[in-house]
Protein backbone atom coordinates (compact mmCIF):
# COMPACT_ATOMS: atom_id res chain seq x y z
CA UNK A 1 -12.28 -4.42 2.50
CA UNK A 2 -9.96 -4.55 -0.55
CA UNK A 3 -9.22 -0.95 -0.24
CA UNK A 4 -8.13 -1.45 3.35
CA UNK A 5 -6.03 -4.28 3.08
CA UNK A 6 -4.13 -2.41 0.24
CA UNK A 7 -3.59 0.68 1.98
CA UNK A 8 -2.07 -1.28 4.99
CA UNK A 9 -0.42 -3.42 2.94
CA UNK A 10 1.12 -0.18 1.40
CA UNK A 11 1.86 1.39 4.89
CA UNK A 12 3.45 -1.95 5.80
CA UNK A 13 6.00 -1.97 2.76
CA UNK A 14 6.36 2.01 3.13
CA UNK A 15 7.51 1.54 7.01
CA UNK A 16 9.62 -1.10 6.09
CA UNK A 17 11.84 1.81 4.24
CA UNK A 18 12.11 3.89 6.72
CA UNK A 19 14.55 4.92 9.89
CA UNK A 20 13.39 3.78 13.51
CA UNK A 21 12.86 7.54 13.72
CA UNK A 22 10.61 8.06 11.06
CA UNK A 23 6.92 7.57 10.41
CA UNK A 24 4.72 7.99 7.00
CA UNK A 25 1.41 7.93 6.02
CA UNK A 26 -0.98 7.99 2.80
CA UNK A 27 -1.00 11.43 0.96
CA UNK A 28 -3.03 9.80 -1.90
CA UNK A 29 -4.65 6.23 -2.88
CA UNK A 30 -6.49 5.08 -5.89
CA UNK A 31 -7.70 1.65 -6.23
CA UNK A 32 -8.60 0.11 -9.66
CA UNK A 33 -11.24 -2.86 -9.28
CA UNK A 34 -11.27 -5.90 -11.41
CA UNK A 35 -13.09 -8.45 -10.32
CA UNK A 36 -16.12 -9.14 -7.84
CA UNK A 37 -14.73 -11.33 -4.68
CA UNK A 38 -18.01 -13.34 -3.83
CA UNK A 39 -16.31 -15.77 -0.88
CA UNK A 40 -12.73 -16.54 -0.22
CA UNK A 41 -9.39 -15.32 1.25
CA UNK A 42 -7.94 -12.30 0.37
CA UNK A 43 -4.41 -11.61 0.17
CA UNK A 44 -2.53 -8.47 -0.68
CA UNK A 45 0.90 -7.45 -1.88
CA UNK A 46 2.54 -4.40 -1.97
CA UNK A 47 5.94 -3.00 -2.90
CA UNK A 48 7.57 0.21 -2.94
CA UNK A 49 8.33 1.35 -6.61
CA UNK A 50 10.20 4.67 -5.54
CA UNK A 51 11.24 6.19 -2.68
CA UNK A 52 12.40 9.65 -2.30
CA UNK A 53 13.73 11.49 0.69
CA UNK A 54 9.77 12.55 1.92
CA UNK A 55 7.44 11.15 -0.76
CA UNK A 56 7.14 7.57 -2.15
CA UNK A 57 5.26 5.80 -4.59
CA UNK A 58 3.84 2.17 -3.81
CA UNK A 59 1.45 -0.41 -5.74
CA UNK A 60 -0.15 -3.45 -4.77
CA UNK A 61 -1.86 -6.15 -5.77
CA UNK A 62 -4.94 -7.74 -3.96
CA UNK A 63 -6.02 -11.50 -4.99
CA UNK A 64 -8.52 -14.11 -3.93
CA UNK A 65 -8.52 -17.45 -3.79
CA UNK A 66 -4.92 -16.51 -6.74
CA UNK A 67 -7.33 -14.44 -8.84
CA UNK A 68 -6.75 -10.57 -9.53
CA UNK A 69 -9.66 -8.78 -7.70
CA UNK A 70 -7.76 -5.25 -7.62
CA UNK A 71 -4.74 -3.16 -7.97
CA UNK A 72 -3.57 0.05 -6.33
CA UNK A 73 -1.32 3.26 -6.31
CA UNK A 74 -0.40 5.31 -3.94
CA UNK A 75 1.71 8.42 -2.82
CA UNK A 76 2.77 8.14 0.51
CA UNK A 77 5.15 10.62 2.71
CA UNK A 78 8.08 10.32 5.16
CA UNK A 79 7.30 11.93 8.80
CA UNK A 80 10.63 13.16 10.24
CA UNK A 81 11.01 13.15 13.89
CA UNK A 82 10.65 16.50 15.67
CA UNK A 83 13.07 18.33 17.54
């Protein structure tokens, strides 16, 4: 579930860079887990740490009940329009 959340949480962040035109999507994702989640809410932030003109580099952070359960990376890409 963690990994999930991050990844959208990622995509979400990603998109939020991007012209009305474009699209992306995950070329790469690791996720680093720190801590068991046993019952709770979890809650994910994400943030774009570089963007170029077609790949980007994110990280987030994924938390339960305020405690640091895991941390990701990922590579993402930017889908130009066609035609």
């Amino acid at each position: 579930m963690a990994y999930g959340l991050a990844d959208s949480a990622m995509a979400h962040a990603m998109l939020s860079t991007c012209e009305p035109d474009q699209n992306s999507s995950t070329l790469e994702c690791k996720m680093q887990y720190l801590s068991a989640m046993t019952k709770g809410v979890m809650e994910c932030e994400a943030w774009v740490v570089k963007r170029g003109r077609s790949i980007a580099f994110l990280e987030a952070k994924v938390t339960c009940e305020n405690k640091l359960i895991a941390t990701s990376t990922a590579t993402f890409t930017v889908l130009q329009p066609r035609g």
